[in-house]
N, C-alpha and C. Protein backbone atom coordinates (compact mmCIF):
# COMPACT_ATOMS: atom_id res chain seq x y z
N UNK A 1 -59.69 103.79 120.63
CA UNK A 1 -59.24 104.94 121.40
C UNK A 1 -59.27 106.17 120.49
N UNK A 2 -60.05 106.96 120.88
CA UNK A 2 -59.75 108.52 120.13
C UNK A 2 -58.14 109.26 120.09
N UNK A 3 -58.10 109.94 119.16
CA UNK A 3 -56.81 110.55 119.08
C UNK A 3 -56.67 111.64 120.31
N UNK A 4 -55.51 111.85 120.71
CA UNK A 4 -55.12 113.00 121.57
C UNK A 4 -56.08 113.99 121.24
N UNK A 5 -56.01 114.56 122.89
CA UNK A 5 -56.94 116.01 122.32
C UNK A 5 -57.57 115.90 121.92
N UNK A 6 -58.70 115.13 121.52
CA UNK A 6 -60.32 114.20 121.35
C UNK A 6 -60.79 113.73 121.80
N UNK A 7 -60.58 113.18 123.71
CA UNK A 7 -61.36 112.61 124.31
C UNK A 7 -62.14 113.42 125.02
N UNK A 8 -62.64 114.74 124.60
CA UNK A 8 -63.45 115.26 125.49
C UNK A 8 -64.87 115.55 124.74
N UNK A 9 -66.11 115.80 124.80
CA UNK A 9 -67.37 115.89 124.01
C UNK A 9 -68.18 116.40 125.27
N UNK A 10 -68.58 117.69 124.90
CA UNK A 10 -69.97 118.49 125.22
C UNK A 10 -71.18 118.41 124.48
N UNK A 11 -72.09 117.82 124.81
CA UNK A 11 -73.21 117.19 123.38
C UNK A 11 -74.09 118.74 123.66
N UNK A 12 -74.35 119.76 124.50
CA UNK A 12 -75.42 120.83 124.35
C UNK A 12 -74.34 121.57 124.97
N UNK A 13 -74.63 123.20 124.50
CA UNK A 13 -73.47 123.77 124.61
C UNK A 13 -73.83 124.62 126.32
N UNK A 14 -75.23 124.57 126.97
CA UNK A 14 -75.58 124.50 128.40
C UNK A 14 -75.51 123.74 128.89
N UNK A 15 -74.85 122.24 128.87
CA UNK A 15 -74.69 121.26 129.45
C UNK A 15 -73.79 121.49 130.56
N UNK A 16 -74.15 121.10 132.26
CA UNK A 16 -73.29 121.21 133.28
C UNK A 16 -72.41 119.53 132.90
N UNK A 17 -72.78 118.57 132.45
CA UNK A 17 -71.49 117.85 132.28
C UNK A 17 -70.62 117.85 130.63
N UNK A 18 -69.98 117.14 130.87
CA UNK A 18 -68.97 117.03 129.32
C UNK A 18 -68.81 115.37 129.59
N UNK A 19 -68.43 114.45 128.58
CA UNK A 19 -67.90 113.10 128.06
C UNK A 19 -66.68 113.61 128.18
N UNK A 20 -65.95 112.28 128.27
CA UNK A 20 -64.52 112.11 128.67
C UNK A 20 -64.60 110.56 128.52
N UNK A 21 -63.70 110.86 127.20
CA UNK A 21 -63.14 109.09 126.77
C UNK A 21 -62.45 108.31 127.27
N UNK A 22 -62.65 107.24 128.36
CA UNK A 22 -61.46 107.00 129.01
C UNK A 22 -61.00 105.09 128.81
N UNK A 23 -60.34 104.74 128.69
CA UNK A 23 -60.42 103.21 128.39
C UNK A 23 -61.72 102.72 127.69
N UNK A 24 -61.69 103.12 126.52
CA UNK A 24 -62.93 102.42 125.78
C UNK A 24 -64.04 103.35 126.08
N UNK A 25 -64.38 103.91 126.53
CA UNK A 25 -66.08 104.39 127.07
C UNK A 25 -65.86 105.69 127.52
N UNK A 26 -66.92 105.99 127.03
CA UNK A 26 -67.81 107.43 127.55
C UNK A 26 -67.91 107.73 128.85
N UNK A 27 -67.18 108.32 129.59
CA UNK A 27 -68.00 108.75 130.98
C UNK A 27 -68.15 110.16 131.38
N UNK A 28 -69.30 110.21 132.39
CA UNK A 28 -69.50 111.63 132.55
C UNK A 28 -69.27 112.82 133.61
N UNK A 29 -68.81 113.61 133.57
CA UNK A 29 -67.84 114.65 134.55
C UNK A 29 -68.69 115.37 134.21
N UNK A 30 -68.40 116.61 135.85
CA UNK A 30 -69.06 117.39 135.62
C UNK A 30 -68.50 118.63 134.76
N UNK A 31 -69.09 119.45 134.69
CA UNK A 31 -68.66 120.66 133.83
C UNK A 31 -67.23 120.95 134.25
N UNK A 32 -67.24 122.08 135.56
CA UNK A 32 -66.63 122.43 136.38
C UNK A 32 -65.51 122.34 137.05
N UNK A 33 -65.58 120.93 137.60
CA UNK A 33 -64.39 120.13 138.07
C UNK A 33 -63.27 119.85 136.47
N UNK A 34 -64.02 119.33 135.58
CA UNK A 34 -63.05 119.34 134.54
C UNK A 34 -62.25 120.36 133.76
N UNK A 35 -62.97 121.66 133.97
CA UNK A 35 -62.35 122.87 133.22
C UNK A 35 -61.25 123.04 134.31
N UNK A 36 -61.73 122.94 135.60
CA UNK A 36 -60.78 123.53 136.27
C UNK A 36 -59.68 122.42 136.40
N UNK A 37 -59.83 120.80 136.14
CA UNK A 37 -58.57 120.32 136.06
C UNK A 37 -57.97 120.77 135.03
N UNK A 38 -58.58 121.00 133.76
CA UNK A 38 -57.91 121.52 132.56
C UNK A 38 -57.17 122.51 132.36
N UNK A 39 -57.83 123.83 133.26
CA UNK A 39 -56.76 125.17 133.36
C UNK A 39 -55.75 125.04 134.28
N UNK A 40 -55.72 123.91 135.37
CA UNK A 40 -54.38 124.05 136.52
C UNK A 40 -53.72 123.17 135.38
N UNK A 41 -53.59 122.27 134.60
CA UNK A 41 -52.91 121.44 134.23
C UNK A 41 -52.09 122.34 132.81
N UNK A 42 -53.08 122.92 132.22
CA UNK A 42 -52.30 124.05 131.42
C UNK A 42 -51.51 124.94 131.50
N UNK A 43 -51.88 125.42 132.79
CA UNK A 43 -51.14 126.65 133.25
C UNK A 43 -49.64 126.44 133.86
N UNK A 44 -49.89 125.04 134.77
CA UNK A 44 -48.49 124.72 135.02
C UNK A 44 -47.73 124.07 133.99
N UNK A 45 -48.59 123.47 132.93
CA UNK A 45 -47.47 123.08 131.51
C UNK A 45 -46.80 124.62 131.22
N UNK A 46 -47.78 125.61 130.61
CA UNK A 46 -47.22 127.06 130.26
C UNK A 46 -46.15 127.24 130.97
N UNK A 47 -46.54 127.32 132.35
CA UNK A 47 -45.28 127.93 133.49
C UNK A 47 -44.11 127.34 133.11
N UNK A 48 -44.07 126.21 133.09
CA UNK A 48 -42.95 124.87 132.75
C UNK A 48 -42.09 125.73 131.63
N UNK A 49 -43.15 125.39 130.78
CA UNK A 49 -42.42 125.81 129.53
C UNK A 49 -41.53 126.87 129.18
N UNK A 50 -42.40 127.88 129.65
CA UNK A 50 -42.04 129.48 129.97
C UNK A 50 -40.71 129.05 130.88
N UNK A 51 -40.50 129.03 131.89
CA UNK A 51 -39.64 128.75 132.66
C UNK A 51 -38.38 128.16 132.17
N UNK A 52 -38.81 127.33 131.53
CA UNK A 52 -37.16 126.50 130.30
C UNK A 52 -36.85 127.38 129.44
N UNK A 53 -38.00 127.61 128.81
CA UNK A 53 -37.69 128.47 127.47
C UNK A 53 -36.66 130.05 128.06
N UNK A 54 -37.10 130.81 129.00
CA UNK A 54 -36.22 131.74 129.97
C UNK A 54 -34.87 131.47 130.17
N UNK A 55 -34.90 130.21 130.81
CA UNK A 55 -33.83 129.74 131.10
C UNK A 55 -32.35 129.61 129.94
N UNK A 56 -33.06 129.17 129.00
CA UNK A 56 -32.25 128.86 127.96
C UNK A 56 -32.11 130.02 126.96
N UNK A 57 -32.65 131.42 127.07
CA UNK A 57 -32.36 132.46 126.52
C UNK A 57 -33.69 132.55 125.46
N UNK A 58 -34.39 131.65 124.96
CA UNK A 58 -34.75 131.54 123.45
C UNK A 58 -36.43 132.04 123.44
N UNK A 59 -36.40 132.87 124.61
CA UNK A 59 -38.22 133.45 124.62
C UNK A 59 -37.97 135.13 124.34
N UNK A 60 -38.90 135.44 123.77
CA UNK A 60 -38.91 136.79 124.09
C UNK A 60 -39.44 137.44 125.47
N UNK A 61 -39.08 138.46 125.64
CA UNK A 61 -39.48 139.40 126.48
C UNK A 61 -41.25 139.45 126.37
N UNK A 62 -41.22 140.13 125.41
CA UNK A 62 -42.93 140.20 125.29
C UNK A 62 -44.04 138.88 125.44
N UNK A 63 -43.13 137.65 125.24
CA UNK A 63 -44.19 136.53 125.29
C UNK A 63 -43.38 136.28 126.54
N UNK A 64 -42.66 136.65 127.57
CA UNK A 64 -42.72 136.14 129.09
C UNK A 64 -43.90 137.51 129.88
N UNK A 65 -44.00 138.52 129.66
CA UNK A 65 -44.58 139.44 129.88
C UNK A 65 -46.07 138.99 129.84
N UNK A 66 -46.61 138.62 128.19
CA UNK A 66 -47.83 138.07 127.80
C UNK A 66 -47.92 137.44 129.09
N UNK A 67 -47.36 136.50 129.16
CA UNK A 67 -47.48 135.21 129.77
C UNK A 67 -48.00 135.64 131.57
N UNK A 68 -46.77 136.39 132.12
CA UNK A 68 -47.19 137.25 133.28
C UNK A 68 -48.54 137.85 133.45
N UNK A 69 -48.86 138.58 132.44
CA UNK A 69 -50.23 139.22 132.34
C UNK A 69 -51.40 138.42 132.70
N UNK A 70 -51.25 137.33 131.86
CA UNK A 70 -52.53 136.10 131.71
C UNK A 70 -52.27 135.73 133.22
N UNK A 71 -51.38 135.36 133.35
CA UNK A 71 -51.46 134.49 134.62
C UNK A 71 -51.81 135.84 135.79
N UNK A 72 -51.31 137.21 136.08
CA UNK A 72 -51.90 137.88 137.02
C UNK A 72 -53.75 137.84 136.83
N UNK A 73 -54.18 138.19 135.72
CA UNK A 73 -55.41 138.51 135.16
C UNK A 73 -56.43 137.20 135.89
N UNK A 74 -55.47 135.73 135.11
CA UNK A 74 -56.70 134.71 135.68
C UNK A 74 -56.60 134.40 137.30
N UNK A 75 -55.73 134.95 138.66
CA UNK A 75 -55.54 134.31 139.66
C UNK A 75 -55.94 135.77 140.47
N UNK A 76 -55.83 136.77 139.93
CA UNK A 76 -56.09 138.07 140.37
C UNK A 76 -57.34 138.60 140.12
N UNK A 77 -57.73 138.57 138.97
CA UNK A 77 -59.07 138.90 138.33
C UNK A 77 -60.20 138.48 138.87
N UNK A 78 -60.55 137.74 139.62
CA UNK A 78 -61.62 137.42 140.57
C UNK A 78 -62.41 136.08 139.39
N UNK A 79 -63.57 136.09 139.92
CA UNK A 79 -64.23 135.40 139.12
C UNK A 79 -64.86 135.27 137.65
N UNK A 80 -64.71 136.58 137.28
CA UNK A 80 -64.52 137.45 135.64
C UNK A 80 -64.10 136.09 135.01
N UNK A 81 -62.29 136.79 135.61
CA UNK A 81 -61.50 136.06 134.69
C UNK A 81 -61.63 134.65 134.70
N UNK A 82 -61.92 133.83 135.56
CA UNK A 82 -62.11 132.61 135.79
C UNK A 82 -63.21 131.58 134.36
N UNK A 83 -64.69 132.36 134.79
CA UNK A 83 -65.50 132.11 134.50
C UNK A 83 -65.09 132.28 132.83
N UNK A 84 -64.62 133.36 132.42
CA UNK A 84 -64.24 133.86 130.72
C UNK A 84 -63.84 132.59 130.21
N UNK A 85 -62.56 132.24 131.11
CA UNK A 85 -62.11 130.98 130.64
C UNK A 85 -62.42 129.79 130.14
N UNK A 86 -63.51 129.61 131.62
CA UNK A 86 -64.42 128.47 131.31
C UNK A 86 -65.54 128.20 130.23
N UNK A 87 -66.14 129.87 129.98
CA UNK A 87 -66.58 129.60 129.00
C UNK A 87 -66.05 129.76 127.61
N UNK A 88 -64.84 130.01 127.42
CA UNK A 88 -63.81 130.02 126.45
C UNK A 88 -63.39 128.77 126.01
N UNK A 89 -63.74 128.14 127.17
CA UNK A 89 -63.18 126.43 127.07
C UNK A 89 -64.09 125.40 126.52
N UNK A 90 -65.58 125.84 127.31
CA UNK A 90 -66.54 125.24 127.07
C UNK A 90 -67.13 125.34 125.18
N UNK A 91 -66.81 126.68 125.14
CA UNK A 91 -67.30 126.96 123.76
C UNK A 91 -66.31 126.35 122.06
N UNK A 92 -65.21 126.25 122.93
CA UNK A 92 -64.43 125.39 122.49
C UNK A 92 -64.70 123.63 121.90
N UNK A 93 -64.71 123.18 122.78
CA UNK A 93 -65.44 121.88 122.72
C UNK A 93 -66.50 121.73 122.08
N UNK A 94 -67.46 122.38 122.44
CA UNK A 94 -68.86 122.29 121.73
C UNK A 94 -68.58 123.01 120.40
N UNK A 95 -67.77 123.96 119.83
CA UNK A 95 -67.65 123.69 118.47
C UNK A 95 -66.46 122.84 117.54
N UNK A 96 -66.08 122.04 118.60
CA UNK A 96 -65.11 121.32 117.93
C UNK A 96 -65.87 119.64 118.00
N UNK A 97 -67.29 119.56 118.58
CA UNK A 97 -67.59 118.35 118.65
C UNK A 97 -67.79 117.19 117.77
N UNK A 98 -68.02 118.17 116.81
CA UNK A 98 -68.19 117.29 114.81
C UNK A 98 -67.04 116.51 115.16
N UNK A 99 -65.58 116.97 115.79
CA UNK A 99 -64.55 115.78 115.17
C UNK A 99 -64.95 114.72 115.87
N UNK A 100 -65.26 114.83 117.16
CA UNK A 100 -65.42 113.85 117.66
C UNK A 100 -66.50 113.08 116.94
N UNK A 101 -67.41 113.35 116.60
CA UNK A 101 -68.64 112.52 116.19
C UNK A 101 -67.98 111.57 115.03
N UNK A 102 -67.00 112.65 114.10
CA UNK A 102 -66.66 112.03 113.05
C UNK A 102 -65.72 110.64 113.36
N UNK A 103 -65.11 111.04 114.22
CA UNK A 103 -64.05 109.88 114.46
C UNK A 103 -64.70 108.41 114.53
N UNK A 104 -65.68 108.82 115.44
CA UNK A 104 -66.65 107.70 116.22
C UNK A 104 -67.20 106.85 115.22
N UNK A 105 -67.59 107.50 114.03
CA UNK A 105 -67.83 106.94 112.78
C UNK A 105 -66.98 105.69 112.45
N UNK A 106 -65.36 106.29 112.33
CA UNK A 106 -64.56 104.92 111.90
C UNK A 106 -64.23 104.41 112.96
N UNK A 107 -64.35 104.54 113.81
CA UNK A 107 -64.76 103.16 114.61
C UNK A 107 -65.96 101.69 114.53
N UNK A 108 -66.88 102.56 113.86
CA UNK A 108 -67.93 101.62 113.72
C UNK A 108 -67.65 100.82 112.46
C-alpha cells in the first residue's frame, strides 16, 4: 500500500486520466471526475475546519476572510476559477510523480 497522499499518479502531464491506488492496484479514472471529487472533498474539509476553528475563537479574521474569498472566487468565478484549479491540481501530481515511482521501487 502506498503512503497517504500517494495514491494518486498522472504518468503525462496532458493525460485525460490519472492512476489511483486502490487495494493493491493501479486503476484508472478519469481526469475530471477525480479533481472534482478532490476539490468538493477539500473544500468541505476547509469549511469544517474553518467552522470549528471560528467557533472556538482560535482563527484569525484574515484567514476566515482568505477563506471566504477562495470559496466566493471558485463557486462564483465561473469556469476560470474552476478550471485554474484543476490545472493547479493536475500540475501538482505530475510534478510530484517521482515519489510515487520511488516508492514503487521498495516495494519490489
Amino acid at each position: 500500500m502506498t503512503p497517504e497522499n500517494h495514491n494518486i499518479y498522472i504518468p503525462k502531464l496532458n493525460s485525460e486520466h490519472f492512476l489511483i491506488y486502490d487495494k493493491d492496484q493501479w486503476n484508472v479514472e478519469d481526469k475530471n471526475n477525480l479533481t472534482d471529487r478532490l476539490i468538493s472533498k477539500k473544500i468541505l474539509a476547509l469549511t469544517q475546519k474553518c467552522d470549528e476553528l471560528e467557533e472556538k475563537g482560535i482563527i484569525t479574521e484574515k484567514i476566515v476572510d482568505m477563506y471566504n474569498e477562495f470559496n466566493h472566487n471558485y463557486y462564483m468565478g465561473g469556469d476560470e476559477s474552476k478550471k485554474k484549479l484543476e490545472k493547479d491540481i493536475s500540475l501538482l501530481l505530475f510534478n510530484n510523480r517521482k515519489k510515487i515511482k520511488d516508492y514503487d521501487k521498495l516495494l519490489k
